[in-house]
Each structure stands twice: as structure tokens, then as C-alpha cells.
N, C-alpha and C. Protein backbone atom coordinates (compact mmCIF):
# COMPACT_ATOMS: atom_id res chain seq x y z
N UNK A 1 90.74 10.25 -22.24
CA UNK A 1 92.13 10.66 -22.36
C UNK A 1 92.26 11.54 -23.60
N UNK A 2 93.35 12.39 -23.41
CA UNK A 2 93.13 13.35 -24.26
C UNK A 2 94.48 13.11 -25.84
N UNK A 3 94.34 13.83 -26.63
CA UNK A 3 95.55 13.03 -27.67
C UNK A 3 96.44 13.31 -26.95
N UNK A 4 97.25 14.11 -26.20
CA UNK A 4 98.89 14.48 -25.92
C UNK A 4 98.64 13.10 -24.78
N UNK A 5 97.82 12.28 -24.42
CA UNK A 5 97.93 10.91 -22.92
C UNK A 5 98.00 12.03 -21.93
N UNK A 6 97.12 12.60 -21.65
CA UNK A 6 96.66 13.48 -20.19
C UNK A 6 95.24 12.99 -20.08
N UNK A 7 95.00 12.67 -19.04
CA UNK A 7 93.51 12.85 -18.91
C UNK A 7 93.02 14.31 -18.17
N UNK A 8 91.59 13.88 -18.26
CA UNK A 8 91.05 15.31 -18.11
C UNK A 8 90.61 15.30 -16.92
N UNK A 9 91.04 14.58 -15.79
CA UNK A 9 91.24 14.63 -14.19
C UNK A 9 92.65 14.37 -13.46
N UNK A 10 93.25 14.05 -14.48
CA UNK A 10 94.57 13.96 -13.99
C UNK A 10 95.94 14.16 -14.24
N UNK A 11 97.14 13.72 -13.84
CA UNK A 11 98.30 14.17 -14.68
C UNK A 11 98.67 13.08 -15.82
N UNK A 12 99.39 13.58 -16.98
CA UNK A 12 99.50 12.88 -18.12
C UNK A 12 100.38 11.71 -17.51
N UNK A 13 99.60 10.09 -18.53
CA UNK A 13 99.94 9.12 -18.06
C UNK A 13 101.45 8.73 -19.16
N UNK A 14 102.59 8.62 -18.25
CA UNK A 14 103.83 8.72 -18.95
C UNK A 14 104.96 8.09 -17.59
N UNK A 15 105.40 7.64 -17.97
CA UNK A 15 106.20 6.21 -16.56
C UNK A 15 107.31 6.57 -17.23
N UNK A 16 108.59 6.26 -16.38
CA UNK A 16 109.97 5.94 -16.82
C UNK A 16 109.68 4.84 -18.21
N UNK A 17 110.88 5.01 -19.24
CA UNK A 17 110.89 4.49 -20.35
C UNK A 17 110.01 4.37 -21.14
N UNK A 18 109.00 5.55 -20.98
CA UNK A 18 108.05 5.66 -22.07
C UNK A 18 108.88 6.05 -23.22
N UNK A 19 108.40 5.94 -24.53
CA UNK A 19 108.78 6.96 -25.26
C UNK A 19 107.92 7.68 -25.90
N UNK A 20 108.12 8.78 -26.08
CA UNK A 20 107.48 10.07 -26.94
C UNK A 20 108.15 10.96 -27.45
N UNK A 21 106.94 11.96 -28.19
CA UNK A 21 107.83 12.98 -29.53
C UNK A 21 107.14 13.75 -28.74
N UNK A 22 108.45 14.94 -28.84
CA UNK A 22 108.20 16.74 -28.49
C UNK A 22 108.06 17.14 -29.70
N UNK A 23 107.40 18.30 -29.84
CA UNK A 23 107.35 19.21 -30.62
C UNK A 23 107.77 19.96 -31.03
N UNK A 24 108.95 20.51 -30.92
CA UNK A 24 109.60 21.80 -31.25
C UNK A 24 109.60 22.85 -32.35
N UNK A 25 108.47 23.86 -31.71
CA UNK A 25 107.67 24.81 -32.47
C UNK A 25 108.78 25.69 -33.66
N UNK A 26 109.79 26.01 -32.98
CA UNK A 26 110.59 26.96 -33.66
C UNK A 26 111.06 26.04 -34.54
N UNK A 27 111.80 24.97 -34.81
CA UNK A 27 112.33 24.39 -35.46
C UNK A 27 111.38 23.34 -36.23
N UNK A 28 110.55 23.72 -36.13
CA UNK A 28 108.66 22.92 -36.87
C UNK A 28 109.40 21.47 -36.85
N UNK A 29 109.67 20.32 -35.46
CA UNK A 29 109.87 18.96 -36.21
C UNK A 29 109.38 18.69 -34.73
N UNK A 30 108.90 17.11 -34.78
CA UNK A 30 108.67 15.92 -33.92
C UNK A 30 110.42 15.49 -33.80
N UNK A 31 110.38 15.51 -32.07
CA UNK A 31 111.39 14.80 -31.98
C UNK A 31 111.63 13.43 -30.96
N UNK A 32 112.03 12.73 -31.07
CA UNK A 32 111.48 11.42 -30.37
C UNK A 32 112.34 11.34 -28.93
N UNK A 33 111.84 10.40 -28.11
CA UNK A 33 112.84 10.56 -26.44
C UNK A 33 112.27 9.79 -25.90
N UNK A 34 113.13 9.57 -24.73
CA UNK A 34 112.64 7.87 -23.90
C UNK A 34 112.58 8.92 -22.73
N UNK A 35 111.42 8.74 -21.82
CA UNK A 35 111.31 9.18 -20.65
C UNK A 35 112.39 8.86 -19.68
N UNK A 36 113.19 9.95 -19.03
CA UNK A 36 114.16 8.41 -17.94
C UNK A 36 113.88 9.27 -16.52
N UNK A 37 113.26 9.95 -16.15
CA UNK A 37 112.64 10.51 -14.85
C UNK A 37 111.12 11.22 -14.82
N UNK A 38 110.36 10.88 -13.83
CA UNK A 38 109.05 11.62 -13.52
C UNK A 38 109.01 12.34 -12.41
N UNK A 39 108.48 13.04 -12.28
CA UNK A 39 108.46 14.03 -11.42
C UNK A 39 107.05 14.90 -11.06
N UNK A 40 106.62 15.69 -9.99
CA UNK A 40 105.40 16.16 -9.55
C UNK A 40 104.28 15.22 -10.30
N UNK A 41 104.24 14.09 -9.80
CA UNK A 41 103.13 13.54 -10.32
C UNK A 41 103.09 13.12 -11.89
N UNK A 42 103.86 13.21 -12.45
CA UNK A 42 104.22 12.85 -14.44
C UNK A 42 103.84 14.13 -14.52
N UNK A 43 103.75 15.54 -13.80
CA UNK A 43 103.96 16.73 -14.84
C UNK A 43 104.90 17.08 -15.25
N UNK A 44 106.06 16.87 -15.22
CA UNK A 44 107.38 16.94 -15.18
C UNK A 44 108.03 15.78 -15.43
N UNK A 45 109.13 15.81 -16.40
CA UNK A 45 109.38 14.78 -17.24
C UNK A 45 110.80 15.33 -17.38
N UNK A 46 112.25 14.57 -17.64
CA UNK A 46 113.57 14.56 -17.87
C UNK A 46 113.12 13.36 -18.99
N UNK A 47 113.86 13.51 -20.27
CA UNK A 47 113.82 12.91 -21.23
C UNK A 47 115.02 12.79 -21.92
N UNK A 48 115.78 11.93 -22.47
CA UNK A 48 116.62 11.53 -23.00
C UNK A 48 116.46 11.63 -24.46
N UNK A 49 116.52 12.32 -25.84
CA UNK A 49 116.62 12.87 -26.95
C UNK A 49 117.67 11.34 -27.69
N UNK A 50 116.60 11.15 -28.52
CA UNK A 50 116.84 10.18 -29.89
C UNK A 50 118.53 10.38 -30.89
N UNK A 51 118.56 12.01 -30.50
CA UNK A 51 119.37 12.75 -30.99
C UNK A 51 120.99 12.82 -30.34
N UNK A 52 121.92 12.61 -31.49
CA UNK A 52 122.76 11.58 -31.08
C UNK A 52 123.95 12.93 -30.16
N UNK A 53 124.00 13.16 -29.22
CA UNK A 53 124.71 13.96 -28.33
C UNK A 53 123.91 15.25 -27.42
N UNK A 54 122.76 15.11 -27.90
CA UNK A 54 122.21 16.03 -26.84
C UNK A 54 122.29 15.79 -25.62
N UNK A 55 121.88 16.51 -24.59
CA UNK A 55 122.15 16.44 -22.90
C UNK A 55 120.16 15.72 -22.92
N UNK A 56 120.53 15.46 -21.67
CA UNK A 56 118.91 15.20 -21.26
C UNK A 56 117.89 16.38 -20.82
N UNK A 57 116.88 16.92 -20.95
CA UNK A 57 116.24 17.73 -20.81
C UNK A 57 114.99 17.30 -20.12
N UNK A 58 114.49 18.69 -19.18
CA UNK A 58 113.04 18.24 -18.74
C UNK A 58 112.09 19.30 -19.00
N UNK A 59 110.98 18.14 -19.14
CA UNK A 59 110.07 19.34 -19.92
C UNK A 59 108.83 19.13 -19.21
N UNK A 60 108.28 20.55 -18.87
CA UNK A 60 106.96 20.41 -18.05
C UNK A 60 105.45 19.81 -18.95
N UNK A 61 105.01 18.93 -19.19
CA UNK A 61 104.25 18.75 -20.16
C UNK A 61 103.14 19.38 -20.50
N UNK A 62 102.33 19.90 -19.48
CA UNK A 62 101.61 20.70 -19.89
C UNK A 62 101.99 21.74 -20.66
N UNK A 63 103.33 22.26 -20.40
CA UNK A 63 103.99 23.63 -21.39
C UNK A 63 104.36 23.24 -22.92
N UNK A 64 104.40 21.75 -23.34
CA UNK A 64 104.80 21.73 -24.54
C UNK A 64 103.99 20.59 -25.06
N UNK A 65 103.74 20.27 -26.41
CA UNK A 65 103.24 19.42 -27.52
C UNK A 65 103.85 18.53 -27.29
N UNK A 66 102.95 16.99 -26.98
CA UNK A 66 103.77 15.61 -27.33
C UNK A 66 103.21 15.02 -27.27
N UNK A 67 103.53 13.30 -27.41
CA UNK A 67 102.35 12.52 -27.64
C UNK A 67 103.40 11.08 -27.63
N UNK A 68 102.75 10.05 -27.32
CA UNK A 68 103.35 8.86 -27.20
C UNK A 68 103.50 8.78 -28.08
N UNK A 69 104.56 7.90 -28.58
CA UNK A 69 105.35 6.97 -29.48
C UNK A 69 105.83 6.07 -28.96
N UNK A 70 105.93 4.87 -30.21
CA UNK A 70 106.36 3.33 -30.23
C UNK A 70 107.68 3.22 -31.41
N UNK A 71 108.40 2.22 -31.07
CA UNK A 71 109.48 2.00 -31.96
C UNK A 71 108.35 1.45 -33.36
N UNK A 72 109.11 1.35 -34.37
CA UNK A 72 108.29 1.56 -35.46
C UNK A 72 107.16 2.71 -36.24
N UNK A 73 106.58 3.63 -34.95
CA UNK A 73 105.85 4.54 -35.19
C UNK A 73 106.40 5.97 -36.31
N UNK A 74 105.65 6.52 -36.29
CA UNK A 74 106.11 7.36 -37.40
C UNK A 74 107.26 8.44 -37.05
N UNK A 75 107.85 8.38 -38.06
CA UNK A 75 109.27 9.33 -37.45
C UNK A 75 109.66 10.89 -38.26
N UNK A 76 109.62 11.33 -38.27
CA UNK A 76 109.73 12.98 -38.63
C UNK A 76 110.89 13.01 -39.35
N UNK A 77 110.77 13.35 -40.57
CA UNK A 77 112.07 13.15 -41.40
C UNK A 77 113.04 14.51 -40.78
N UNK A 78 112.45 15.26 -40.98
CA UNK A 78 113.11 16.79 -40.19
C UNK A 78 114.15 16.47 -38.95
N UNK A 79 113.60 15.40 -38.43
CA UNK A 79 114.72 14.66 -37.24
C UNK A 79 116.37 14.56 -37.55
């Protein structure tokens, strides 16, 4: 398995209510989100943002930086 939880035969392993941090290149920060839909196989992901009024967004994973997270795990002050 690879660091972003993709393996290297298959689609990244990520279930409803996972949580994980995106990356958001332009704005250089980790941002945290609870998975709340999967889609084409977990390549495709609708995520719910930590962030207190954003809309839900989906993000194709292969197109962007992320990586599991746990409550307690490390949190991006930039958040």
C-alpha cells in the first residue's frame, strides 16, 4: 500500500466515514474531512470539510494529495 492508502493494484482503500486530510496546494495546508460518499470504486470521494460552513466536495483521489487521518492525529495549524 502506498502512503496516500492506494494500493498498487487497486483503488484507494477509503469507506464511508473514513477520515482524511486533503492537501490544498495553493493555499499550502492539510485539511481534514470525513468521507460521507464513495463512488467508481473509492476513486471518487464526496467529503465533508472539518471546516466550519463549507459545502461538501468531491474529490477524485488520484487527482489530489491525501492521506488517512485519525481523531487525535496531527492537525495543520494553517487549518
Amino acid at each position: 500500500m502506498s502512503d496516500d492508502g492506494s494500493s498498487d493494484d487497486g483503488p484507494p482503500a477509503v469507506n464511508v466515514h473514513d477520515l482524511i486530510r486533503v492537501w490544498w496546494s495553493e493555499e499550502k495546508v492539510w485539511f481534514r474531512c470525513e468521507v460521507t460518499e464513495v463512488l467508481e470504486g473509492g476513486k471518487l470521494v464526496e467529503v465533508e470539510y472539518v471546516v466550519t460552513g463549507w459545502q461538501r466536495f468531491v474529490h477524485r483521489l488520484e487527482n489530489i494529495k491525501w492521506e488517512h487521518w485519525s481523531e487525535g492525529g496531527e492537525v495543520d495549524v494553517n487549518e
